[in-house]
N, C-alpha and C. Protein backbone atom coordinates (compact mmCIF):
# COMPACT_ATOMS: atom_id res chain seq x y z
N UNK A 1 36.34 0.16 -73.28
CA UNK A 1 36.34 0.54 -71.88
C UNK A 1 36.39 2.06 -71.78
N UNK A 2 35.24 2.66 -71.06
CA UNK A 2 35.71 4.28 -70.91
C UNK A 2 36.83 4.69 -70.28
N UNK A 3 36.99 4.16 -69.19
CA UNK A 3 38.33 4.45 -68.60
C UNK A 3 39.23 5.17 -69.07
N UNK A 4 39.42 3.56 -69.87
CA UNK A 4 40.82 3.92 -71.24
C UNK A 4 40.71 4.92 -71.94
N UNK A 5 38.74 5.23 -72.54
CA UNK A 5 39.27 6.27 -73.61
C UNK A 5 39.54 7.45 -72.95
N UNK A 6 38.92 7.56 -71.25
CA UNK A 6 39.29 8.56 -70.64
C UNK A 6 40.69 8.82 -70.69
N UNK A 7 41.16 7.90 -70.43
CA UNK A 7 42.76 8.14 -69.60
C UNK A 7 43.72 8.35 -71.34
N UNK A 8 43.40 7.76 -72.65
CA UNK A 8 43.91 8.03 -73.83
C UNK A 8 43.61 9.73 -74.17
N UNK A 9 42.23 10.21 -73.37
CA UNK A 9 42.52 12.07 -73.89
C UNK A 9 43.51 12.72 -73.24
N UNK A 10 43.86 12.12 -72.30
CA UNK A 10 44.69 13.04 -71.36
C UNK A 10 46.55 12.51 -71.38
N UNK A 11 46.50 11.71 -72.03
CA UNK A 11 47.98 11.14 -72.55
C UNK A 11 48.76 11.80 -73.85
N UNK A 12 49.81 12.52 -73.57
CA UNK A 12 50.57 12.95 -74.58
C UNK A 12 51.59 11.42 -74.79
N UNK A 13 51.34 11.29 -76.49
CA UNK A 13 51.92 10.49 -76.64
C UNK A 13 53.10 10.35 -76.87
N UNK A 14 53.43 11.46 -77.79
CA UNK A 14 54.41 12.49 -78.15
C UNK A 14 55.82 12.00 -77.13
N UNK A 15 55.37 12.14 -75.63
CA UNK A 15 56.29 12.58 -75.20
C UNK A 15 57.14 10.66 -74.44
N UNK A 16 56.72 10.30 -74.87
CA UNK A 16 57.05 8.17 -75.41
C UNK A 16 58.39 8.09 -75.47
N UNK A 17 59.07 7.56 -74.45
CA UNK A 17 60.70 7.69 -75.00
C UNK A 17 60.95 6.86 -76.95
N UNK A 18 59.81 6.39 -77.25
CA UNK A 18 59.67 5.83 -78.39
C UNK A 18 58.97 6.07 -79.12
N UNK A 19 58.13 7.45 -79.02
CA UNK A 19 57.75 8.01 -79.96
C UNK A 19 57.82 8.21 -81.13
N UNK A 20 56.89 8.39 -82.23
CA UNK A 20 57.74 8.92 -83.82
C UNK A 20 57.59 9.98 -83.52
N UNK A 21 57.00 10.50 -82.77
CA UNK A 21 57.38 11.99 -83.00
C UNK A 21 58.41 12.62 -82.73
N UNK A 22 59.31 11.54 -81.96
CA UNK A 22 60.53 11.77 -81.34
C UNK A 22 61.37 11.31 -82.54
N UNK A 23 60.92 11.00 -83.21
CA UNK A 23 62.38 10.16 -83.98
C UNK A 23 63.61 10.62 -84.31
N UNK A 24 64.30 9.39 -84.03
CA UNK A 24 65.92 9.39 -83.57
C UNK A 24 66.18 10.15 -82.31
N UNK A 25 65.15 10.22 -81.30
CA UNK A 25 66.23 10.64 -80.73
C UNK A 25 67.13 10.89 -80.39
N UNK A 26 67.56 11.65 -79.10
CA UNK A 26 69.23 12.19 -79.11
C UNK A 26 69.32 10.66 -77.95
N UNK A 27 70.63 10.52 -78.33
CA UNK A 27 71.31 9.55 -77.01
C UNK A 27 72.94 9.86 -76.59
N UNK A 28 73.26 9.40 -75.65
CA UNK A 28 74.56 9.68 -75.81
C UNK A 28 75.44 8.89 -76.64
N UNK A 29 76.41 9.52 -76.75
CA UNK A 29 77.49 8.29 -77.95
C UNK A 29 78.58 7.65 -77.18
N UNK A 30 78.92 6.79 -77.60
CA UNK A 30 79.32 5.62 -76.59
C UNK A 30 80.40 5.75 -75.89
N UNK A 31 80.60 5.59 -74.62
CA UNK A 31 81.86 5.58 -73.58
C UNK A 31 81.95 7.25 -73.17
N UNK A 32 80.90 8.04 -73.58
CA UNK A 32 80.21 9.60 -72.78
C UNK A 32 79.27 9.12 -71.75
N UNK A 33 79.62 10.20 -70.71
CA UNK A 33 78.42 10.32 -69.57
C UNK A 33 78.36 8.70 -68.72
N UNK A 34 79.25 8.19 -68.47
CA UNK A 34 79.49 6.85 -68.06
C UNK A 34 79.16 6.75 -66.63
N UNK A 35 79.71 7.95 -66.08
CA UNK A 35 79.79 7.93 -64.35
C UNK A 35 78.07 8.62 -64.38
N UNK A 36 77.71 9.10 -65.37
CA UNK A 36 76.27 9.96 -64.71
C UNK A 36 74.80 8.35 -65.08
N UNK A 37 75.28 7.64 -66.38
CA UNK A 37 74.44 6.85 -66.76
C UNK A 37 74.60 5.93 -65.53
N UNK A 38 75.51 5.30 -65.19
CA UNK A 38 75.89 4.17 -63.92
C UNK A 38 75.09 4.82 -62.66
N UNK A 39 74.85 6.10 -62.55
CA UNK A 39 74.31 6.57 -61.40
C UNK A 39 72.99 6.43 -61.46
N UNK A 40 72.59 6.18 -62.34
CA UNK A 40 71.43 6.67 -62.25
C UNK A 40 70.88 4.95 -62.78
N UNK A 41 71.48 4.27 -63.56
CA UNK A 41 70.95 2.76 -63.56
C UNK A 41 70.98 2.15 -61.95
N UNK A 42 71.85 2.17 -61.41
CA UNK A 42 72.06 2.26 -59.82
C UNK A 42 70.79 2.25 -58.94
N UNK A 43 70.30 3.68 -59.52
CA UNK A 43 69.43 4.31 -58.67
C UNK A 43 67.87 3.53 -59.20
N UNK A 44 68.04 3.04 -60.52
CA UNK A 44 67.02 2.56 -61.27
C UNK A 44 66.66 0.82 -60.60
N UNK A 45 67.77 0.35 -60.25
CA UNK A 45 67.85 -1.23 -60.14
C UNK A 45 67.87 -1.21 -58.88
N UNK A 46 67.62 -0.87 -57.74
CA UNK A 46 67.36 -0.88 -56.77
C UNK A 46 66.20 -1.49 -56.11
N UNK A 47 66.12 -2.15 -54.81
CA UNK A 47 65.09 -2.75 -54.54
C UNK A 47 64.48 -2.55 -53.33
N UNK A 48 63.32 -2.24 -53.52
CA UNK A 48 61.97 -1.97 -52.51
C UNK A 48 62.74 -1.42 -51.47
N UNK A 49 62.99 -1.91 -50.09
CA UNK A 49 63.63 -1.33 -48.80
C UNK A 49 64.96 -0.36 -49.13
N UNK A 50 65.71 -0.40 -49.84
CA UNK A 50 66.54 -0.47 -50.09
C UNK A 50 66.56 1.75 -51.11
N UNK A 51 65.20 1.66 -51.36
CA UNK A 51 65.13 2.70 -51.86
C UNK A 51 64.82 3.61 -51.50
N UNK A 52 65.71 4.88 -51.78
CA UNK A 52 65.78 6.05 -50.50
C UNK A 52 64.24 7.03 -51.69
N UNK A 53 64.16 6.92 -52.80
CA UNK A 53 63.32 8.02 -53.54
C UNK A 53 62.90 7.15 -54.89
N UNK A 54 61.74 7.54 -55.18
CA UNK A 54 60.76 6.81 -56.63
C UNK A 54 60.74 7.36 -57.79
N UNK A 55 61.59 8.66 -57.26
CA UNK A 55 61.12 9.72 -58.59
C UNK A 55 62.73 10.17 -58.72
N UNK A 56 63.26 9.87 -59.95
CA UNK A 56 64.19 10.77 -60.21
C UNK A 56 64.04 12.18 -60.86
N UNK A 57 64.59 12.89 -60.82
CA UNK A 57 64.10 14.53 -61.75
C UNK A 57 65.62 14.59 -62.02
N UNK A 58 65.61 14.49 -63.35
CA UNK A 58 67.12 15.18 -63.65
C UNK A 58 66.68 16.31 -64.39
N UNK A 59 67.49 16.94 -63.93
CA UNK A 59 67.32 18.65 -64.41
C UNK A 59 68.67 19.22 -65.08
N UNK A 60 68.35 20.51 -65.88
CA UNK A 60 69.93 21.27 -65.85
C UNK A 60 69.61 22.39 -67.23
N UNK A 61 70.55 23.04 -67.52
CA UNK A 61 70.34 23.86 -68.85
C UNK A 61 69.68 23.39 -69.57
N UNK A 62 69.14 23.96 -70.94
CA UNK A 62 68.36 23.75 -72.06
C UNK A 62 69.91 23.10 -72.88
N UNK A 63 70.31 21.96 -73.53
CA UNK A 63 71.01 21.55 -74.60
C UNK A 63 72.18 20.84 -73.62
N UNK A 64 71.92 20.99 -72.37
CA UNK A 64 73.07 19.99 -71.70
C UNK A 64 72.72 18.65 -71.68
N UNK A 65 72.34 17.99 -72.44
CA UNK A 65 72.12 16.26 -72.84
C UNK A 65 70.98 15.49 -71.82
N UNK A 66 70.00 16.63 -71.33
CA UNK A 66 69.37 15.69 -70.47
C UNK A 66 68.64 14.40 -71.07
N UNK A 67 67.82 14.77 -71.82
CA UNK A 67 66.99 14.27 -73.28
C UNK A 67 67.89 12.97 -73.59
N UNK A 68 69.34 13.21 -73.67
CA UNK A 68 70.55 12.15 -74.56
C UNK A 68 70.39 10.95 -72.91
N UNK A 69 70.51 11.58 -72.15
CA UNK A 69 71.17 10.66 -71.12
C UNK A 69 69.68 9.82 -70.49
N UNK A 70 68.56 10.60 -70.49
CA UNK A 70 67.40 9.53 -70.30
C UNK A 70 67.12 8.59 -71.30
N UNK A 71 67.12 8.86 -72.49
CA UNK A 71 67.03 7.97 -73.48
C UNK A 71 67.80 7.05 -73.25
N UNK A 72 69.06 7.26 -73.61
CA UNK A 72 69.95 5.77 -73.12
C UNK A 72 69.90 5.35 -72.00
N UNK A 73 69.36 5.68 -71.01
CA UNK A 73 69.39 5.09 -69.72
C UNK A 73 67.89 4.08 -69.78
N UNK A 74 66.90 4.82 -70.52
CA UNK A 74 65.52 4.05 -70.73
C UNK A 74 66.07 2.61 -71.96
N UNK A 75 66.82 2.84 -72.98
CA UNK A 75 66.90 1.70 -73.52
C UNK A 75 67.76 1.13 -72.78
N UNK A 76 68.94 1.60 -72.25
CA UNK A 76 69.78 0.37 -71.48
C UNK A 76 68.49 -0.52 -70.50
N UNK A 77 68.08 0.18 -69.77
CA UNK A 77 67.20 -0.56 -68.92
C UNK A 77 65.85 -1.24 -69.13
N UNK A 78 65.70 -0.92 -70.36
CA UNK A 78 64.40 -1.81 -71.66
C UNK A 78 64.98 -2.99 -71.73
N UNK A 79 66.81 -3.05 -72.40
CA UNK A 79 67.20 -4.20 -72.55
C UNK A 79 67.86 -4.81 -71.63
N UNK A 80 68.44 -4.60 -70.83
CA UNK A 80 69.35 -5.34 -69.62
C UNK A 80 68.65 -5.58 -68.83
N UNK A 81 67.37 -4.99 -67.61
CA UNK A 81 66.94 -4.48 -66.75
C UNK A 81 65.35 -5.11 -67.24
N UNK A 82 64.84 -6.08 -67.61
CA UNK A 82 63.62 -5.99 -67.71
C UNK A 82 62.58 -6.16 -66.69
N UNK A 83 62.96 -6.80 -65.46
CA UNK A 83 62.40 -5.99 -63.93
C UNK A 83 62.26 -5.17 -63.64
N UNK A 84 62.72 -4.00 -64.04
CA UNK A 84 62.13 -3.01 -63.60
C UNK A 84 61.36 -2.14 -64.27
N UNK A 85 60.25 -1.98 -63.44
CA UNK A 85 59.37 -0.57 -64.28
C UNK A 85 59.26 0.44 -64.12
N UNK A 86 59.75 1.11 -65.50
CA UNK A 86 60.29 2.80 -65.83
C UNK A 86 58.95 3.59 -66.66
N UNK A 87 58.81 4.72 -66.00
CA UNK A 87 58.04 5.67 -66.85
C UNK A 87 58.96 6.63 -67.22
N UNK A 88 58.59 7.31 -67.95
CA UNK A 88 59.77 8.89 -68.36
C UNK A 88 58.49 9.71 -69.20
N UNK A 89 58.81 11.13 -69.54
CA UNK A 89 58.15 12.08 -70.05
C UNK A 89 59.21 12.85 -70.24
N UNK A 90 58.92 12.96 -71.88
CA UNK A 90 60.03 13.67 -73.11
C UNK A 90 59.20 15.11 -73.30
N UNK A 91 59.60 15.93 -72.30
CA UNK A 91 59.20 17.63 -72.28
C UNK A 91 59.56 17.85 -73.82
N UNK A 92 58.93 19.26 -74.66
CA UNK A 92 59.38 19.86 -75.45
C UNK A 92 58.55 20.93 -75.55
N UNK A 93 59.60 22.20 -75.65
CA UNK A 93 59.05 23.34 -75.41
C UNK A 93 58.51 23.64 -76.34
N UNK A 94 58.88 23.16 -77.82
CA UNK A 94 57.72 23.15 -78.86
C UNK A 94 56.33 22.68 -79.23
N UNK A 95 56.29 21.40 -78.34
CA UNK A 95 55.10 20.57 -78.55
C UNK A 95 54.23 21.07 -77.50
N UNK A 96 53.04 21.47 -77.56
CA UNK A 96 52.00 22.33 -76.60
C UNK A 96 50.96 20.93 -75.90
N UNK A 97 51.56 19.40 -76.26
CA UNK A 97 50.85 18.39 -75.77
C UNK A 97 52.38 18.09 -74.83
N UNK A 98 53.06 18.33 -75.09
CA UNK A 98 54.13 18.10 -73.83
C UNK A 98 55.40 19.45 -73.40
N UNK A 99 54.67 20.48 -73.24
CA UNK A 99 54.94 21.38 -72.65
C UNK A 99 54.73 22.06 -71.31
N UNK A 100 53.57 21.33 -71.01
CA UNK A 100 53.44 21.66 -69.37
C UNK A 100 53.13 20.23 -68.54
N UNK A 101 53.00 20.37 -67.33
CA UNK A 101 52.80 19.31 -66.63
C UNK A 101 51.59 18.60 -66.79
N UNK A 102 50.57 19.19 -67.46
CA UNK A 102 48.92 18.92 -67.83
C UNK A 102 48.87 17.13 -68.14
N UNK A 103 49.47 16.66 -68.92
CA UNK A 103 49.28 15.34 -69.21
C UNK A 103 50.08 14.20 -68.19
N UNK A 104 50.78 15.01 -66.80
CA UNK A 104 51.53 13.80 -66.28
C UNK A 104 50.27 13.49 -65.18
């Protein structure tokens, strides 16, 4: 299908909460960030009327766990949560296929 191979040039894969290029990601370690993960599964499990926004953006310093706290929030909600459908994009200021907004 062209489509696909269209839409496969323009996909950083890289940036896959399951990437190998990611491997091991960072996550948080267990019984950390409890009140911020609950907020945001909250905000994740929510339904149709009921939802004030589609897009979360968590933001903040470079090394303040953003990276840790989407990851675990994407596998908690891979495994508990399989109704709902999650996209995410794993920025890295090193990788020049997921360094700017070009591939979202």
């Amino acid at each position: 299908d062209p489509r696909l191979t269209l839409l496969k040039q323009h996909v950083s894969s890289a940036a896959f909460h399951n990437s190998a290029d990611r491997y091991d990601p960072p996550r948080c370690h267990p019984n950390t960030r409890v009140e911020v993960l609950e907020k945001i599964r909250d905000w994740a499990i929510q339904y149709g009327y009921d939802r004030k926004s589609w897009i979360l953006w968590l933001n903040g310093a470079a090394g303040a766990g953003k990276s840790a706290i989407m990851q675990s929030i994407l596998e908690l909600l891979l495994l508990r949560y399989t109704f709902v459908a999650v996209a995410s994009f794993f920025f890295s200021r090193g990788d020049s296929t997921r360094n700017t907004i070009a591939p979202l």
